[in-house]
Protein backbone atom coordinates (compact mmCIF):
# COMPACT_ATOMS: atom_id res chain seq x y z
CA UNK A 1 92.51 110.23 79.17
CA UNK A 2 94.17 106.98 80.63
CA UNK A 3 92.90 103.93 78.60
CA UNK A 4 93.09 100.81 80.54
CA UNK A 5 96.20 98.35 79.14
CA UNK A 6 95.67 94.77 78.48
CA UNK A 7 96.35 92.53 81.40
CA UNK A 8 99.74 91.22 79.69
CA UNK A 9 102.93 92.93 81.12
CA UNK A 10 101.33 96.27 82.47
CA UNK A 11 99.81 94.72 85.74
CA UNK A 12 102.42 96.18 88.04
CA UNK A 13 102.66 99.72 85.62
CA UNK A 14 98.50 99.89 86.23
CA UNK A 15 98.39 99.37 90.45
CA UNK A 16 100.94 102.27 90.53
CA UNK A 17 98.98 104.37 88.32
CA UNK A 18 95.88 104.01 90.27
CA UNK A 19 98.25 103.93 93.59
CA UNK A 20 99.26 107.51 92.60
CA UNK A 21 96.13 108.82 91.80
CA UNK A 22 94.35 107.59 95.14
CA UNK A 23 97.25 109.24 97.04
CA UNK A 24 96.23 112.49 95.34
CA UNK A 25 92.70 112.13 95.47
CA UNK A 26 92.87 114.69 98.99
CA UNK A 27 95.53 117.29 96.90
CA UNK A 28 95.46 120.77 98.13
CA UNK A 29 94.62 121.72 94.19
CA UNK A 30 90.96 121.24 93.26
CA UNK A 31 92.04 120.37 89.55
CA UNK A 32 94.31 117.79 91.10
CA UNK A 33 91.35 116.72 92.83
CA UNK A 34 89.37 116.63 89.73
CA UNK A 35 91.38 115.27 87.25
CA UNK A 36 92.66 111.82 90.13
CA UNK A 37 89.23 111.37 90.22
CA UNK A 38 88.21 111.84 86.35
CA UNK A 39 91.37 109.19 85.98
CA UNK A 40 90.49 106.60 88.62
CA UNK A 41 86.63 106.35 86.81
CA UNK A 42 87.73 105.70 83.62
CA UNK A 43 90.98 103.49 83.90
CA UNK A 44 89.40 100.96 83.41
CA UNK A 45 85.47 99.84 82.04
CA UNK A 46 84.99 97.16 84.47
CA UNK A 47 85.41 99.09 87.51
CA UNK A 48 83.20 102.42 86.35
CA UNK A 49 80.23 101.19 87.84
CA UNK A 50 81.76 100.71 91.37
CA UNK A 51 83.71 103.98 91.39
CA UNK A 52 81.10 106.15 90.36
CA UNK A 53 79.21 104.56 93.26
CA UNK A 54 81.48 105.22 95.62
CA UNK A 55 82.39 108.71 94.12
CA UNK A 56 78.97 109.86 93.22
CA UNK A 57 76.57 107.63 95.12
CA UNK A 58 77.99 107.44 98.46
CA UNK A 59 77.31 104.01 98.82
CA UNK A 60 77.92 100.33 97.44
CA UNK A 61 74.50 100.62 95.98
CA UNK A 62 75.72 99.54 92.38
CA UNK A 63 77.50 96.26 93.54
CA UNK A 64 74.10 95.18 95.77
CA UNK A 65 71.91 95.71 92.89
CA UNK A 66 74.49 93.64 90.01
CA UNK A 67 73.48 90.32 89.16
CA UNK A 68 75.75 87.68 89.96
CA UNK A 69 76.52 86.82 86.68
CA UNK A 70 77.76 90.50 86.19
CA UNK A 71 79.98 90.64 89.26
CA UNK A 72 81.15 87.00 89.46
CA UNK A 73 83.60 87.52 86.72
CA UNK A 74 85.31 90.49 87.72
CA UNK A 75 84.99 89.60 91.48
CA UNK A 76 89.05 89.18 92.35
CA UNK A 77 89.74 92.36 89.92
CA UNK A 78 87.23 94.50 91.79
CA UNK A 79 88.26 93.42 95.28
CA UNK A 80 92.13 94.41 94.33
CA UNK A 81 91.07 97.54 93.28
CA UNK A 82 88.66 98.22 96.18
CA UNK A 83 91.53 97.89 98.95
CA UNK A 84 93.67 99.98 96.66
CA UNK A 85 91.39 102.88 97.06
CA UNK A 86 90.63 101.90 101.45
CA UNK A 87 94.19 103.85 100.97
CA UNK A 88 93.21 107.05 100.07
CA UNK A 89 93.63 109.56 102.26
CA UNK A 90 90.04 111.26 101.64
CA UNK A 91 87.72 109.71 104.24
CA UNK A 92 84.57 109.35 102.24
CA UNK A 93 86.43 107.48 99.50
CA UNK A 94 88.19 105.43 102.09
CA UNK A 95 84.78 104.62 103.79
CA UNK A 96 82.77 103.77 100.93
CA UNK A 97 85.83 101.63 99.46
CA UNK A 98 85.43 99.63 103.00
CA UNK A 99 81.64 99.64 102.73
CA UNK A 100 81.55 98.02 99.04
CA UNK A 101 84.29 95.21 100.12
CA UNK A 102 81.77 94.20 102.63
CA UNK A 103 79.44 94.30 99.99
CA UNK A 104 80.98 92.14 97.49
CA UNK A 105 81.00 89.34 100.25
CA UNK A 106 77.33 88.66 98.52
CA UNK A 107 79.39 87.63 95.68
CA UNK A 108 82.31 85.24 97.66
CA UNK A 109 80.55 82.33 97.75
CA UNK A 110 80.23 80.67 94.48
CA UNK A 111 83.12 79.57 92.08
CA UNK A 112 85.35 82.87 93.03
CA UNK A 113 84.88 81.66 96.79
CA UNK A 114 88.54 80.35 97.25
CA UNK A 115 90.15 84.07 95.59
CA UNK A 116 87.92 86.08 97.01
CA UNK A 117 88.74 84.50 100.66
CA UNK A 118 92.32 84.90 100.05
CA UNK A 119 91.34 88.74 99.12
CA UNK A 120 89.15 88.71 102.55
CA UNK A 121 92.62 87.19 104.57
CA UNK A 122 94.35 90.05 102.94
CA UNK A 123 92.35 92.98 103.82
CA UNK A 124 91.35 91.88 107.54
CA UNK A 125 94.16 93.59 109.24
CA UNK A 126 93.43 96.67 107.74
CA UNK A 127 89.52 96.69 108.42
CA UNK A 128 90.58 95.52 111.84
CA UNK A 129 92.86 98.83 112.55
CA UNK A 130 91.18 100.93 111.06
CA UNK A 131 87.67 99.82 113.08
CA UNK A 132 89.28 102.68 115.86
CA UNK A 133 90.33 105.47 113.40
CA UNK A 134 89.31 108.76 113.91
CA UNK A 135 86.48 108.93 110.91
CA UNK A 136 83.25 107.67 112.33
CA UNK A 137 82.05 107.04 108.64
CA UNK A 138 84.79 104.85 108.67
CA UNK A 139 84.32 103.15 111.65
CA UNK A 140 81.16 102.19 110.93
CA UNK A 141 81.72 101.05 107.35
CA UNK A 142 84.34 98.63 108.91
CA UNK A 143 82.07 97.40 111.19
CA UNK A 144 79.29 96.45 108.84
CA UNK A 145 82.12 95.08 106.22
CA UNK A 146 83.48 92.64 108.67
CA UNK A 147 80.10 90.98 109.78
CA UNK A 148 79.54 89.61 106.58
CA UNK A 149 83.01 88.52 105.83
CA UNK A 150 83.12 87.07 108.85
CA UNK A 151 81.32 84.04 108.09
CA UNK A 152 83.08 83.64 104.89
CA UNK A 153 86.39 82.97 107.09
CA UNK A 154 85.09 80.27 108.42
CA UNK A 155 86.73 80.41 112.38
CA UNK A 156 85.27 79.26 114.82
CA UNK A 157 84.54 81.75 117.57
CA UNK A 158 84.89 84.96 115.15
CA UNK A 159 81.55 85.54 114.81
CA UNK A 160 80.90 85.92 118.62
CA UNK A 161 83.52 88.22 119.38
CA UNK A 162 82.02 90.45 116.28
CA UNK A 163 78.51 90.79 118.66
CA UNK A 164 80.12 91.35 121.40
CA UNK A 165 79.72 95.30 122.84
CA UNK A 166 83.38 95.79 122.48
CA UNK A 167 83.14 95.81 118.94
CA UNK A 168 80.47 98.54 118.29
CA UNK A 169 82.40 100.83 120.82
CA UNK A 170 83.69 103.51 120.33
CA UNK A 171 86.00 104.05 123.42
CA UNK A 172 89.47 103.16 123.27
CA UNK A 173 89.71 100.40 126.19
CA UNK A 174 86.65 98.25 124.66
CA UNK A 175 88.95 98.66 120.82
CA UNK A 176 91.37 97.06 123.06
CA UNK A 177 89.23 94.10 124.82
CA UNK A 178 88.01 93.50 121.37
CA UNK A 179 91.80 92.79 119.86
CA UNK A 180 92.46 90.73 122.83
CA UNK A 181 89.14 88.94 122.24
CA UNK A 182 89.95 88.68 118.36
CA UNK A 183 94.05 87.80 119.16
CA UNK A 184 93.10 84.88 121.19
CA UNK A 185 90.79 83.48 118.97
CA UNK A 186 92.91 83.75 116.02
CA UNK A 187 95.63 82.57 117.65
CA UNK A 188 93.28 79.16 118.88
CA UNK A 189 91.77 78.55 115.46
CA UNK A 190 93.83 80.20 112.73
CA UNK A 191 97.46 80.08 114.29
CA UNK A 192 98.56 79.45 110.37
CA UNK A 193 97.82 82.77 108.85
CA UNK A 194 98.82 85.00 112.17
CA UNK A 195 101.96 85.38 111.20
CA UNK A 196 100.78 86.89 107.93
CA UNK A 197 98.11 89.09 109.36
CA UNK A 198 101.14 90.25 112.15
CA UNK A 199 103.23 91.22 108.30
CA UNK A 200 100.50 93.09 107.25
CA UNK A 201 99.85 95.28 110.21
CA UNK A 202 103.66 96.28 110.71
CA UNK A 203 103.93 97.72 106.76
CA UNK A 204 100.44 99.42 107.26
CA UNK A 205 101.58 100.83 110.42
CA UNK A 206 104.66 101.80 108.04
CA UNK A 207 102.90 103.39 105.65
CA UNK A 208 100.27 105.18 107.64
CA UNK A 209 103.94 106.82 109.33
CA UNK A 210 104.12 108.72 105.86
CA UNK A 211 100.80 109.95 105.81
CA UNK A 212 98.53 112.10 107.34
CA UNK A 213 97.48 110.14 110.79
CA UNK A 214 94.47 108.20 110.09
CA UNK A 215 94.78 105.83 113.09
CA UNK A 216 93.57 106.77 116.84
CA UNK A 217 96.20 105.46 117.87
């Protein structure tokens, strides 16, 4: 079994570990299957409880009921690890990895406020794209994710366009009134971080090339 290293000098060997095994969590072979799985719950202790709940629970049930003193701690580790597995190819891990991001935003506003915001910048272009994907499941858990972090962001005007009707539609001309909506409003109150967010989009546009096609593009 994999036994999780200390955080001096095997940071970078760790993400590719668990990089690999969420890229094989959807293998053809069932012991494959098994044994990414049986590997991504017991890397590491402080992450058990949240990927059994995504594994075995099928929601972020786990990180909702944890006190804050439990989470608060690990808050930046378990949001790092959370986008890792919004990667994986299988859609209900990929949902419930969105779902329990958006759950975590509970946690974002007390001393971890200023990391987990940077973690929030980070994953926003991916939650946006994959809000028209062709997994309702993970439509939706994009949708509810990005309400709460929403506020967190702080810019003004985000909230509105997240209630407007383009947002909860499913048809591909409202998906694209919504990024207009979303564009100019970034581009009016956050102009300093669209460049990054523009970054992020081309190499997950890049990468989603080499996989199956997850986008509805």
């Amino acid at each position: 079994m994999m036994k999780a290293p200390s955080s001096d000098g095997f940071g970078p060997l760790l993400e590719q570990m668990v990089q690999a095994l969420c890229r094989h969590v959807s293998d053809d072979s069932p012991t494959v299957r098994r044994l990414c799985l049986r590997g991504l719950v017991q890397y590491t202790t402080q992450i058990l409880g949240v990927i059994l709940a995504l594994i075995d629970d099928s929601d972020e049930s786990v990180l909702e009921s944890s006190s804050t003193d439990a989470v608060e701690p690990v808050l930046l580790n378990l949001s790092i690890r959370l986008q890792n597995l919004q990667e994986c190819m299988n859609e209900k891990i990929r949902a419930n990895a969105y779902a329990a991001f958006g759950a975590l935003s509970t946690y974002g506003t007390g001393p971890q406020r200023d990391s987990f915001l940077e973690q929030a910048h980070a994953a926003f272009p991916r939650i946006v794209l994959h809000l028209h994907e062709d997994d309702h499941s993970v439509r939706q858990a994009c949708r509810n994710t990005l309400k709460p972090i929403a506020p967190l962001m702080e810019i003004d005007g985000i909230t509105v366009v997240f209630n407007t009707h383009w947002f909860s539609s499913d048809h591909r001309g409202d998906y694209e009134d919504f990024l207009r909506e979303l564009a100019r409003q970034l581009t009016q109150n956050l102009a300093a971080r669209v460049d990054r967010y523009m970054t992020s989009i081309i190499q997950i546009l890049d990468a989603e090339i080499c996989k199956k096609p997850m986008l509805n593009m």
